[in-house]
Every structure is written in structure tokens, then in C-alpha cells.
N, C-alpha and C. Protein backbone atom coordinates (compact mmCIF):
# COMPACT_ATOMS: atom_id res chain seq x y z
N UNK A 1 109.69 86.00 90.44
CA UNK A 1 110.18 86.95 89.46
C UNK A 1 109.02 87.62 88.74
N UNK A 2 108.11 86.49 88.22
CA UNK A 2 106.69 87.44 88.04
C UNK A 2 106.22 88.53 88.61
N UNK A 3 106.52 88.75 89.82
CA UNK A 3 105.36 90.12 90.49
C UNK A 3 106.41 91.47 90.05
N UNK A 4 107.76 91.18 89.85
CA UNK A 4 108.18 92.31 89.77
C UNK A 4 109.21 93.19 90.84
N UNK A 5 108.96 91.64 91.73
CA UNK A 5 110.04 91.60 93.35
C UNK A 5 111.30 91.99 92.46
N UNK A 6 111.88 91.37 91.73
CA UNK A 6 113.59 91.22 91.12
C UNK A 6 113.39 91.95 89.92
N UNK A 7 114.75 92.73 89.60
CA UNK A 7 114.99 92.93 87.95
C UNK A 7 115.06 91.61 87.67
N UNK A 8 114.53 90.90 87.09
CA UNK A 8 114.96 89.70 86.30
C UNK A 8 116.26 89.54 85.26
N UNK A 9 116.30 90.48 84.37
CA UNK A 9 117.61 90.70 83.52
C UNK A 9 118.75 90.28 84.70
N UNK A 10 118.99 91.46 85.49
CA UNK A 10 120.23 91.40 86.58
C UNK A 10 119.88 90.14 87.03
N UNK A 11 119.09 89.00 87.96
CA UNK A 11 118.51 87.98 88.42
C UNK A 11 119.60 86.75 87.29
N UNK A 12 119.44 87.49 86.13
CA UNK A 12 119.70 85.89 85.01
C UNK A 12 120.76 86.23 84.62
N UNK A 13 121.32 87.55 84.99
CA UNK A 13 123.16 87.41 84.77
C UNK A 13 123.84 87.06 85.36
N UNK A 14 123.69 87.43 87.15
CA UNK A 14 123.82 86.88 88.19
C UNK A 14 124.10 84.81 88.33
N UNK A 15 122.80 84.69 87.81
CA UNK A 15 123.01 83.31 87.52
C UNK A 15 124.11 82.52 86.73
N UNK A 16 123.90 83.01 85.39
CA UNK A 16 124.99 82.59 84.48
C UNK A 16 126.34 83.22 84.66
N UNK A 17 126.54 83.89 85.85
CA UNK A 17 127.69 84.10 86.34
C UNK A 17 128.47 83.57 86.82
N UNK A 18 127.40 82.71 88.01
CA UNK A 18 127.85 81.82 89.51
C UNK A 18 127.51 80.84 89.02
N UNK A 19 126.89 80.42 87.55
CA UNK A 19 126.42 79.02 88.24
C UNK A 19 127.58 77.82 87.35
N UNK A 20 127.48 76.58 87.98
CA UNK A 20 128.91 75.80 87.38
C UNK A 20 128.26 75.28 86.16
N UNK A 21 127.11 74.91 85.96
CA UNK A 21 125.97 74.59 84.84
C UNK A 21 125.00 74.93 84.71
N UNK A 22 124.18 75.60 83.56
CA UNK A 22 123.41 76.34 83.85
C UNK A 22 122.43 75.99 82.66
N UNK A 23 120.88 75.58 83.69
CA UNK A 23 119.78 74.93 82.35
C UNK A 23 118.99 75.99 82.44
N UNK A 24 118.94 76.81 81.66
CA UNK A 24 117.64 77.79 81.69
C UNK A 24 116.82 78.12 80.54
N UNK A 25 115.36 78.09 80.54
CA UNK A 25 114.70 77.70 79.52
C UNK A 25 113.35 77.89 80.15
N UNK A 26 112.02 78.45 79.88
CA UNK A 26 110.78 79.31 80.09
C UNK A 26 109.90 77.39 80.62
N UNK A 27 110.27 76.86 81.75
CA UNK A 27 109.76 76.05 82.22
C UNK A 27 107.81 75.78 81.92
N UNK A 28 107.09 76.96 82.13
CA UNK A 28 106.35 77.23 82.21
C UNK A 28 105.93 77.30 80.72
N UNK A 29 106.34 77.73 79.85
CA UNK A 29 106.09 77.50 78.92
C UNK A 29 106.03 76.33 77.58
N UNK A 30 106.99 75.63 78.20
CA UNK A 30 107.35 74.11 77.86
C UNK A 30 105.88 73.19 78.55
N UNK A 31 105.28 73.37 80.00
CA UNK A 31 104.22 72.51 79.96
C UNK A 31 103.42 72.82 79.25
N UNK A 32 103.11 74.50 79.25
CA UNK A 32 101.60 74.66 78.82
C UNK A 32 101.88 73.94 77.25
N UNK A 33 103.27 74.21 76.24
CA UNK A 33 102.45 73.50 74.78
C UNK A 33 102.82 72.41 74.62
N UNK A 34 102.92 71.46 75.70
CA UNK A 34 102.93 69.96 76.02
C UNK A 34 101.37 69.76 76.59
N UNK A 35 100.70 71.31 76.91
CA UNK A 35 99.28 70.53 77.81
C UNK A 35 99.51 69.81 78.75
N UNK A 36 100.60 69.91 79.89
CA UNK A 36 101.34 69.20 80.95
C UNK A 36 101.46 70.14 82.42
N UNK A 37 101.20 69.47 83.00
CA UNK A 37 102.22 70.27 84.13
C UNK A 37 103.45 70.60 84.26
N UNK A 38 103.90 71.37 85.37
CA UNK A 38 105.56 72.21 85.62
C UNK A 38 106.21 70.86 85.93
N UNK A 39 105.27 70.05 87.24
CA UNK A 39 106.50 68.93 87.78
C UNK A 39 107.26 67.94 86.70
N UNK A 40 106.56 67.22 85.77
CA UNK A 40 106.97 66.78 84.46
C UNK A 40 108.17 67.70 84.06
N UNK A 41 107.89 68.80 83.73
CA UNK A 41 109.30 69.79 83.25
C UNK A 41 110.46 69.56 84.00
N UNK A 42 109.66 70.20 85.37
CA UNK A 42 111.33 70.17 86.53
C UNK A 42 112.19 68.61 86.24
N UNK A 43 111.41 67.57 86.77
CA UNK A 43 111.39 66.02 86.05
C UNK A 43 112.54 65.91 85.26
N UNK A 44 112.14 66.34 83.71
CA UNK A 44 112.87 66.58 82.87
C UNK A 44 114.00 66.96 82.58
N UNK A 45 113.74 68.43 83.19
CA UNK A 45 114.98 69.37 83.27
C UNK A 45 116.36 68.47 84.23
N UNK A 46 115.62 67.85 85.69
CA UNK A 46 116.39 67.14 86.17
C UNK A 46 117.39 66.16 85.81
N UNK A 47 116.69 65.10 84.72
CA UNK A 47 117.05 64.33 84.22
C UNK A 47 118.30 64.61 82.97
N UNK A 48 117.49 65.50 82.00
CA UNK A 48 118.87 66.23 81.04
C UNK A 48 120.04 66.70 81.63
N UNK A 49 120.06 67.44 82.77
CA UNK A 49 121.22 67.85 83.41
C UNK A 49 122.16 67.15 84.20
N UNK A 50 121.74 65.36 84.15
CA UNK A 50 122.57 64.56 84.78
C UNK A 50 123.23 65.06 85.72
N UNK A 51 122.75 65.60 86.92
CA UNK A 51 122.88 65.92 87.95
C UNK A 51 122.57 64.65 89.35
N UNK A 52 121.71 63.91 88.75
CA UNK A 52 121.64 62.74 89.36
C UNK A 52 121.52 61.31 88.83
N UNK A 53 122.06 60.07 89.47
CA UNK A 53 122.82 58.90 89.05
C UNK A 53 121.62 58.11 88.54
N UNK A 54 120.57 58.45 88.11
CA UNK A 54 119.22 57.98 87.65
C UNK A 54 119.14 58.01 86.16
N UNK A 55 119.03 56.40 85.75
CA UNK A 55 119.13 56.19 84.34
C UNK A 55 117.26 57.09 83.92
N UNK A 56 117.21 57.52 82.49
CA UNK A 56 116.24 58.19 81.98
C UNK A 56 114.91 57.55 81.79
N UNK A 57 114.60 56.05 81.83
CA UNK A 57 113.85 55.07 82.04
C UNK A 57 113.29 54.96 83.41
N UNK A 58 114.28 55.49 84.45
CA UNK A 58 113.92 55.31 85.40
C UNK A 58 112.63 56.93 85.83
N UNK A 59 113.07 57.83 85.61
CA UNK A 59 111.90 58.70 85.64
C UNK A 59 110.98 58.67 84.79
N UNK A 60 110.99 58.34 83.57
CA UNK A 60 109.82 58.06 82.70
C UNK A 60 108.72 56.79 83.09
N UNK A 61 109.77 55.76 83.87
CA UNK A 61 108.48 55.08 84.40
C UNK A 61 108.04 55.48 85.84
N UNK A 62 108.63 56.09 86.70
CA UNK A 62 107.56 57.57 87.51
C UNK A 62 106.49 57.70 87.03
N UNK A 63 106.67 58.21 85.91
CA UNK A 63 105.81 58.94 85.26
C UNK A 63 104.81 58.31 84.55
N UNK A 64 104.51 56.81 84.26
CA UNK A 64 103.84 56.14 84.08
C UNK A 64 103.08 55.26 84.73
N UNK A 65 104.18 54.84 85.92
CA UNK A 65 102.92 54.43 87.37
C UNK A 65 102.22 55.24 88.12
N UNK A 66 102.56 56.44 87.73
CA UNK A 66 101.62 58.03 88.16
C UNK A 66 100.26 57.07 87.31
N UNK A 67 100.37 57.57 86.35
CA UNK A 67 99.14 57.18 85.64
C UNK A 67 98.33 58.06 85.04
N UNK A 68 98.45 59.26 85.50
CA UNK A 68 97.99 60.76 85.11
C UNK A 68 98.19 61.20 84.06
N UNK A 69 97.47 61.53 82.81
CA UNK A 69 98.02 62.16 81.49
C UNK A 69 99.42 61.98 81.02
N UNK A 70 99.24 60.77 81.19
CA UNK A 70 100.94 59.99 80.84
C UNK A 70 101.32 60.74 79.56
N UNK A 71 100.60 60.32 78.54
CA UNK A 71 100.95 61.31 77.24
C UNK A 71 101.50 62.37 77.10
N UNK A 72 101.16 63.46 77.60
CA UNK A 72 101.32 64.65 77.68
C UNK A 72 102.71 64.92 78.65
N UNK A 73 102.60 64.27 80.04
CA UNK A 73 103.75 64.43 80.83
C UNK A 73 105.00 64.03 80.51
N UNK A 74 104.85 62.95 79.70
CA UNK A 74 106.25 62.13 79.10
C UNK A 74 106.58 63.36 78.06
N UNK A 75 105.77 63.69 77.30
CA UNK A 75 105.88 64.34 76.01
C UNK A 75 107.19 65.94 76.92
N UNK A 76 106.24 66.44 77.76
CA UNK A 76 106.82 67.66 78.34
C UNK A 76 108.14 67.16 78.77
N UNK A 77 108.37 66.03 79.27
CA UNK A 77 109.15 65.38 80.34
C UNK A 77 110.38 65.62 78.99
N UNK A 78 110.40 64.84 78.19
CA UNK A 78 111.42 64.86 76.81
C UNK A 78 111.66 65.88 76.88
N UNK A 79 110.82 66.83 76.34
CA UNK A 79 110.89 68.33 76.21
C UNK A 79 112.18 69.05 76.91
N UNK A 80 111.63 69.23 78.24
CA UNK A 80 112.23 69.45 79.01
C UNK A 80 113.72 68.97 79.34
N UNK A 81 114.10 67.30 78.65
CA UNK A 81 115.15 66.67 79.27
C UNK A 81 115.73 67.26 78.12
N UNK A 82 115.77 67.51 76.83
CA UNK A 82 116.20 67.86 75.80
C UNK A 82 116.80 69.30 75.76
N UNK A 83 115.90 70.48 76.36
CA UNK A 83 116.45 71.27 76.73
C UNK A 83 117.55 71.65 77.53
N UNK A 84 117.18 70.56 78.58
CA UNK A 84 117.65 70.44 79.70
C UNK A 84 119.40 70.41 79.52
N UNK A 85 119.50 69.22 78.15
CA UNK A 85 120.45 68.75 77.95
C UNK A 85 121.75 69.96 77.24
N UNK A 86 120.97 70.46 76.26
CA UNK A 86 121.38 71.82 75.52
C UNK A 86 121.77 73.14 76.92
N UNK A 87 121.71 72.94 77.79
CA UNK A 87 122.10 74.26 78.67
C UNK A 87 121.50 75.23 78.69
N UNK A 88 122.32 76.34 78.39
CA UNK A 88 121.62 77.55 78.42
C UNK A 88 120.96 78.28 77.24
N UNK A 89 119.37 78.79 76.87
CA UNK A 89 118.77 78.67 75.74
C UNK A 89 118.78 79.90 75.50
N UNK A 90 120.06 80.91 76.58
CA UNK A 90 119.73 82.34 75.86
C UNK A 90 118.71 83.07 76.63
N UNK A 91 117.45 82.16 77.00
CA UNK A 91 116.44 82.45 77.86
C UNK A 91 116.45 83.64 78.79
N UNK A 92 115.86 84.95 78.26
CA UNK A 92 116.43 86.29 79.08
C UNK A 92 115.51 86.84 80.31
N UNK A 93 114.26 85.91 80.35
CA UNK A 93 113.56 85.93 81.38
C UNK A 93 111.80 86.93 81.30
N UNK A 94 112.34 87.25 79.79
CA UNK A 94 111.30 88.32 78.98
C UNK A 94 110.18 87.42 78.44
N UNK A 95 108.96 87.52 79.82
CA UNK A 95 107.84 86.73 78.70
C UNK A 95 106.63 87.46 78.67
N UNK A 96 105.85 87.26 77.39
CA UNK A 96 104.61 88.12 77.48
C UNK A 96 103.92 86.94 78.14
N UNK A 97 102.98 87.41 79.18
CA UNK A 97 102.38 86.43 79.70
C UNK A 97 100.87 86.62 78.64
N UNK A 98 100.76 85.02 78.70
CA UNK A 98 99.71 84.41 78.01
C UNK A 98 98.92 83.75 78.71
N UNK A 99 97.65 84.82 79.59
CA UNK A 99 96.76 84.03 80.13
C UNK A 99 95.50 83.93 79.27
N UNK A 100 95.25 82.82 79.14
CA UNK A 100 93.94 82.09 78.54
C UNK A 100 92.22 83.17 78.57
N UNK A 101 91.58 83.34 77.93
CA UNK A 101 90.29 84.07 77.64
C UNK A 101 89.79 83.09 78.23
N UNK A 102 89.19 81.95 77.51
CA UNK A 102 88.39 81.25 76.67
C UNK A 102 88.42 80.32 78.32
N UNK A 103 86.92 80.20 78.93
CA UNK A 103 86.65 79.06 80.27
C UNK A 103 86.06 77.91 79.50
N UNK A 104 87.14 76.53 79.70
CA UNK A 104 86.73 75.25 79.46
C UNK A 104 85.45 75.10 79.39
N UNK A 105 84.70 74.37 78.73
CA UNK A 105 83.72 73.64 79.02
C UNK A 105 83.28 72.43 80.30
N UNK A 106 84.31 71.93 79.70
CA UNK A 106 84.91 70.42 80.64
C UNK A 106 86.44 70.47 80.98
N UNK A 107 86.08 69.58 82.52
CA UNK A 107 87.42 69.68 82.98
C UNK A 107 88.00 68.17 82.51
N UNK A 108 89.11 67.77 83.08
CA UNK A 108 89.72 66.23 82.59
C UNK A 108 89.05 65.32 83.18
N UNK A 109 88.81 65.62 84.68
CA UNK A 109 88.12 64.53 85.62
C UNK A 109 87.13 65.61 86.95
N UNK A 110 86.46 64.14 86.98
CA UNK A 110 85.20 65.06 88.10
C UNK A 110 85.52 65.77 89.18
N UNK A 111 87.06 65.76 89.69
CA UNK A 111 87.28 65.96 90.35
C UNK A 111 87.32 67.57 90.23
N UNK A 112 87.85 67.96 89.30
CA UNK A 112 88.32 68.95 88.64
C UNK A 112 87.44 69.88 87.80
N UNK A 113 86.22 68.76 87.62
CA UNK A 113 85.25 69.70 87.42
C UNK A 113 84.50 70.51 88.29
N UNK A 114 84.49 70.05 89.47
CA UNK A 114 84.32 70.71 90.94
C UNK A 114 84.90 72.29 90.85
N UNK A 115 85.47 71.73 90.54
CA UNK A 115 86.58 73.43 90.64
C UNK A 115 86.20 74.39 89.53
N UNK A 116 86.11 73.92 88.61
CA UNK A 116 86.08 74.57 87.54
C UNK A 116 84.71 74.94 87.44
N UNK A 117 83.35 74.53 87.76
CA UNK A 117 82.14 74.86 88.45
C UNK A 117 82.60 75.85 88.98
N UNK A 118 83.15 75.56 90.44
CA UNK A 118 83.32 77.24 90.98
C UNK A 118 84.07 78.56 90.45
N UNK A 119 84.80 78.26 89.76
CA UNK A 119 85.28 79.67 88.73
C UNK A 119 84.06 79.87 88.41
N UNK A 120 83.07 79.13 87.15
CA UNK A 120 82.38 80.07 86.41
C UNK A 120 81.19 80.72 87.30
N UNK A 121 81.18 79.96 88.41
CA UNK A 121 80.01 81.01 89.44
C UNK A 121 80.88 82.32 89.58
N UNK A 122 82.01 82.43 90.02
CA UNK A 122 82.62 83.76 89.96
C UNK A 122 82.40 84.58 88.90
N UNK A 123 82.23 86.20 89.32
CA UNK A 123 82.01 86.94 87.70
C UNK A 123 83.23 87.08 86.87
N UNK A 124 82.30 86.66 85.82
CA UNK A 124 82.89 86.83 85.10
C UNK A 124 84.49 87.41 84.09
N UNK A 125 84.24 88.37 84.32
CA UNK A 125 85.43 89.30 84.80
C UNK A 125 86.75 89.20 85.10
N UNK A 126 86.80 88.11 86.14
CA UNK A 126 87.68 87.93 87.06
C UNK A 126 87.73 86.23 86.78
N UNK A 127 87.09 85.48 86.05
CA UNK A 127 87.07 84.10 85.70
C UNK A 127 88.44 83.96 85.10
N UNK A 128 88.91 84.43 84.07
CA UNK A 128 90.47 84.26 83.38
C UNK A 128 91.61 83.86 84.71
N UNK A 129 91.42 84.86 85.25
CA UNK A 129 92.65 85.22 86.39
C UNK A 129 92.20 84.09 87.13
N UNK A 130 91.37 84.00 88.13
CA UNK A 130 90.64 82.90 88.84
C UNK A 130 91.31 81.45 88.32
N UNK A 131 90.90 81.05 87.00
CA UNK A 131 91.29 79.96 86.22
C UNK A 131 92.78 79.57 86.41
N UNK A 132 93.75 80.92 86.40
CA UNK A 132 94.68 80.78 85.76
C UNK A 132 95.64 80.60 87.16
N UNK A 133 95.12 81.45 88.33
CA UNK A 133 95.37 80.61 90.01
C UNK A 133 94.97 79.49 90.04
N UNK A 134 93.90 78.90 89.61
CA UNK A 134 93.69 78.08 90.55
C UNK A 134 94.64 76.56 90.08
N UNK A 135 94.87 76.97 88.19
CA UNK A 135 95.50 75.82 87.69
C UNK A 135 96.97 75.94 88.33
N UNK A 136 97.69 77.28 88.96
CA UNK A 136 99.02 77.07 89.27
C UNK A 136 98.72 76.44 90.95
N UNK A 137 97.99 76.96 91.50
CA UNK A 137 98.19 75.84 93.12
C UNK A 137 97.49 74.29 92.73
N UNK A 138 96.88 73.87 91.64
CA UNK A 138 97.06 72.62 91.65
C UNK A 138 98.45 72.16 91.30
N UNK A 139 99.05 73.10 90.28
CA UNK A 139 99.88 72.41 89.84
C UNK A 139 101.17 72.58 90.81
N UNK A 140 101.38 73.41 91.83
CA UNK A 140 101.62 73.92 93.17
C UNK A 140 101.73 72.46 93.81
N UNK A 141 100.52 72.23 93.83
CA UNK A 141 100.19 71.44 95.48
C UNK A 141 99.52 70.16 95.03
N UNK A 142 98.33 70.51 95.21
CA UNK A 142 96.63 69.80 94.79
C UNK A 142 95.72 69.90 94.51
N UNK A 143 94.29 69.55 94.05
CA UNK A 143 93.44 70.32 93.48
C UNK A 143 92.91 70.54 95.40
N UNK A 144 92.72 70.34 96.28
CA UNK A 144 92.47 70.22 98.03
C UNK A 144 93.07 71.71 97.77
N UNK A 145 94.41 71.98 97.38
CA UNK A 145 95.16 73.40 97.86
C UNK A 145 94.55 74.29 96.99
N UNK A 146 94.17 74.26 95.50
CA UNK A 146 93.19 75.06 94.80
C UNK A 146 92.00 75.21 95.42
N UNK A 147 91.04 74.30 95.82
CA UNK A 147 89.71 74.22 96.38
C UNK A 147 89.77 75.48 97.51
N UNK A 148 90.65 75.40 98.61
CA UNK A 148 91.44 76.59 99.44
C UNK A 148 91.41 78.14 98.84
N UNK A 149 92.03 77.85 97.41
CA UNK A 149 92.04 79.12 96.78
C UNK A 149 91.15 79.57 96.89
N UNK A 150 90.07 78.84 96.18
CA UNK A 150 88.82 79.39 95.75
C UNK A 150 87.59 79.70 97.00
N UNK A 151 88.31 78.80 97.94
CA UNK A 151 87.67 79.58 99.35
C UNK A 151 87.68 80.95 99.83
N UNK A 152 88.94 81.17 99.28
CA UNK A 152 89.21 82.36 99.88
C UNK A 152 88.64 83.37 99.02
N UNK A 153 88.74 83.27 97.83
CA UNK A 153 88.05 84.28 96.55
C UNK A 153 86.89 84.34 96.93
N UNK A 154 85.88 82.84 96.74
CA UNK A 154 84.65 83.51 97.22
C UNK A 154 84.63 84.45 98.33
N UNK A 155 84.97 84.20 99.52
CA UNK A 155 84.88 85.22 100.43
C UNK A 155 84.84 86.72 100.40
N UNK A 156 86.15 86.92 99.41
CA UNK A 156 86.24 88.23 98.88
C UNK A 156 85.03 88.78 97.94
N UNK A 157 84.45 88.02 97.13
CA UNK A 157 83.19 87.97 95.83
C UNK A 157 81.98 88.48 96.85
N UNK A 158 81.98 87.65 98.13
CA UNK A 158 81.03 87.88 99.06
C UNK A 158 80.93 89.22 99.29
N UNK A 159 82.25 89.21 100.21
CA UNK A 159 82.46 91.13 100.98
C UNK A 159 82.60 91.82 99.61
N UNK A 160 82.70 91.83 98.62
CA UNK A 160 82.68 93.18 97.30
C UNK A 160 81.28 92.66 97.31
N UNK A 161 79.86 92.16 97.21
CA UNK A 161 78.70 92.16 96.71
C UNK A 161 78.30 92.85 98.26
N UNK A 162 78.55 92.31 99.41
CA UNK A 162 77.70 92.86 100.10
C UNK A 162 78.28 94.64 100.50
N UNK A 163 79.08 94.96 99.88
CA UNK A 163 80.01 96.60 99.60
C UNK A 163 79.36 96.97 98.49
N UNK A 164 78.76 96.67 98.06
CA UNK A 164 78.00 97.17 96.30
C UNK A 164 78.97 97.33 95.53
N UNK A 165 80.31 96.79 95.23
CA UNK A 165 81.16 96.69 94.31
C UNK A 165 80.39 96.74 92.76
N UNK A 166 80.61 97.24 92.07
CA UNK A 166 80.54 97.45 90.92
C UNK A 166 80.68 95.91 89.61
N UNK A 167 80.08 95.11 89.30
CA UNK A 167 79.82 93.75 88.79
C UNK A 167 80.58 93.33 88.29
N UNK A 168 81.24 94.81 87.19
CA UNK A 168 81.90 94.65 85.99
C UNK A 168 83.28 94.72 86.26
N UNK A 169 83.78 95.21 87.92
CA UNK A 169 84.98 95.49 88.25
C UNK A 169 85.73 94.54 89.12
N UNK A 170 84.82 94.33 90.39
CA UNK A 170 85.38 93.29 91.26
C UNK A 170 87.19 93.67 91.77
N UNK A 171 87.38 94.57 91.43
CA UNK A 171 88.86 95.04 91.68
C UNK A 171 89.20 94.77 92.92
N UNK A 172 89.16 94.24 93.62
CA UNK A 172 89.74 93.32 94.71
C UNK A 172 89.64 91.93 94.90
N UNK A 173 88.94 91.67 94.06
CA UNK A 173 88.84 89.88 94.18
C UNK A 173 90.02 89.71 92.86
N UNK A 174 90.20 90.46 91.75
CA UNK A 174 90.96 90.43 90.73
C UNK A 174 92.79 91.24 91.40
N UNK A 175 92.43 91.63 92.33
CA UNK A 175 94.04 91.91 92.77
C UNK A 175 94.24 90.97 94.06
N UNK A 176 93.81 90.16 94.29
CA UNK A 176 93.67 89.12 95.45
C UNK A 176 94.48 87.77 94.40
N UNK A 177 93.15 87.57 93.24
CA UNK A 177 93.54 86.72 92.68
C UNK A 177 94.92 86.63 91.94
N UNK A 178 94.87 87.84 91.74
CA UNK A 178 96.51 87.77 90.88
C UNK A 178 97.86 87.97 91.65
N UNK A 179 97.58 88.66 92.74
CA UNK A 179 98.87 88.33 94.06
C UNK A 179 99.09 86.92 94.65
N UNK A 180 98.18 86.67 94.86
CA UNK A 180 98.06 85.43 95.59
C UNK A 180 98.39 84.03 94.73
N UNK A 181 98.77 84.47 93.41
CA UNK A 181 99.13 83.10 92.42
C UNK A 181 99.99 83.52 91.55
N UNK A 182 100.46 85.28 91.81
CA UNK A 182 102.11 85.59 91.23
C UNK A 182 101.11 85.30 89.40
N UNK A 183 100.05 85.25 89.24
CA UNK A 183 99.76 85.40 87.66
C UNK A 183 99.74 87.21 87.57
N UNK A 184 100.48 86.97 86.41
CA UNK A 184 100.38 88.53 85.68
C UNK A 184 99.08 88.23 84.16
């Protein structure tokens, strides 16, 4: 719905038309001010909508033999089940997207600092957007399926330097990056 494929409005009437229950609520926006990932949300959302015969203990401790930013995921996970529970939030599909300026210092783990190393070698410029792919195919896939991403960007960083692309523009590594991860 991000790129602009669907009216979204028509998309979310459609829905609350056909659907027999209907949880809708800015998913995406529920991790980021949990500081969480989407799967925690979906998780959540799953769980509030008692759609399946799984007591609520039982996904929260998922989510604790994960072991991963338990804090934060449980926190979203509530979030989410709470919403979840309330139905439909009105939610019209209208969001200003809020991508991040500001490149971390530090990542959570070394793993991840790997990655995040390779953004800031990318210019500048194009670091926001970069960042803001590479956190949705981890949160997609894996940081292995991000690492991929960023394979492919460099490549592009490559062919615009050896094209004399312009430093400050990079306008194809920045419309690569933002198709290719549906960030607006």
C-alpha cells in the first residue's frame, strides 16, 4: 500500500466491508514506539483477536525463549494484543511517514553492527533511506537478507561513482533503495 500500487482509502473500505472481524490499527507504528519489531505486533494482533485456541501465556513465552529484546517485544506484543482486542481503531490508512535523520552510533549486537558499518560507508545522502531498508528486510527476513540488501546498493554506489554521478545526489541508489523496501 506504501508505493501507491492501491487507493488505500477504497483498500480499507473494501475491508471493513467483507471482513467478519476486523483488527486494524498502523502495525508499524505500534513497533517502532515499543522500539520492537512488526513480528511481535502481528504476534499480538494474533493473539487479541482470538482467532486461535492459544492461551496468551502461551505466546508471551515464545517470546521469551526467543530471548531477543524480550522487553520491548512483550511490551509491543501487549500493545498490539490490546488493540488487537478493541477491533477496528478507525485506522484510515493515512500515515505521514516518519523516517529517521539521525544514523545510530551503535547497533544492539555485533552482528548488526556489521550492517550498520555499511550504511555509513554509503553517502551520505542516501544513509536515512538505506537505514530505513535495511531495518525492514531484517525485520522481513534476517539480518543474512539485509546484508543482500546492502549488496546490492553497494553495487549501484559503485556504477553511479564510476558514471560520475553527482555525490550529493546518488538518485539511483536512493530510488533503488526506496523501491526495493516499499520505504516512502
Amino acid at each position: 500500500m506504501g508505493q501507491g500500487a492501491v487507493d488505500t482509502e477504497k483498500l480499507i473500505d473494501l475491508v471493513r466491508s467483507e471482513a467478519k472481524r476486523l483488527v486494524l490499527f498502523d502495525m508499524e507504528d505500534t513497533a517502532n514506539r515499543n522500539q520492537s519489531v512488526i513480528s511481535s505486533v502481528l504476534l499480538g494482533a494474533v493473539c487479541g483477536s482470538g482467532v486461535l485456541p492459544f492461551r496468551k501465556q502461551t505466546f508471551e513465552d515464545a517470546i521469551k525463549k526467543n530471548g531477543i529484546a524480550v522487553k520491548a517485544n512483550l511490551a509491543a506484543f501487549e500493545d498490539a494484543c490490546q488493540r488487537s482486542q478493541r477491533g477496528d481503531s478507525g485506522f484510515t490508512g493515512k500515515t505521514t511517514p516518519k523516517l529517521r535523520q539521525e544514523i545510530p552510533v551503535r547497533a544492539r549486537t555485533p552482528n548488526l553492527q556489521r550492517l550498520l558499518d555499511r550504511v555509513k560507508r554509503l553517502p551520505a545522502t542516501v544513509q536515512p533511506i538505506v537505514l530505513e531498508g535495511a531495518r525492514r528486510a531484517i525485520d522481513y527476513q534476517d539480518p543474512a537478507y539485509a546484508a543482500l540488501f546492502l549488496d546490492r546498493l553497494e553495487s549501484i554506489v559503485a556504477l553511479e561513482a564510476r558514471l560520475g554521478a553527482d555525490a550529493s545526489s546518488y538518485a539511483l541508489l536512493e530510488s533503488t533503495a526506496r523501491s526495493s523496501r516499499a520505504v516512502e
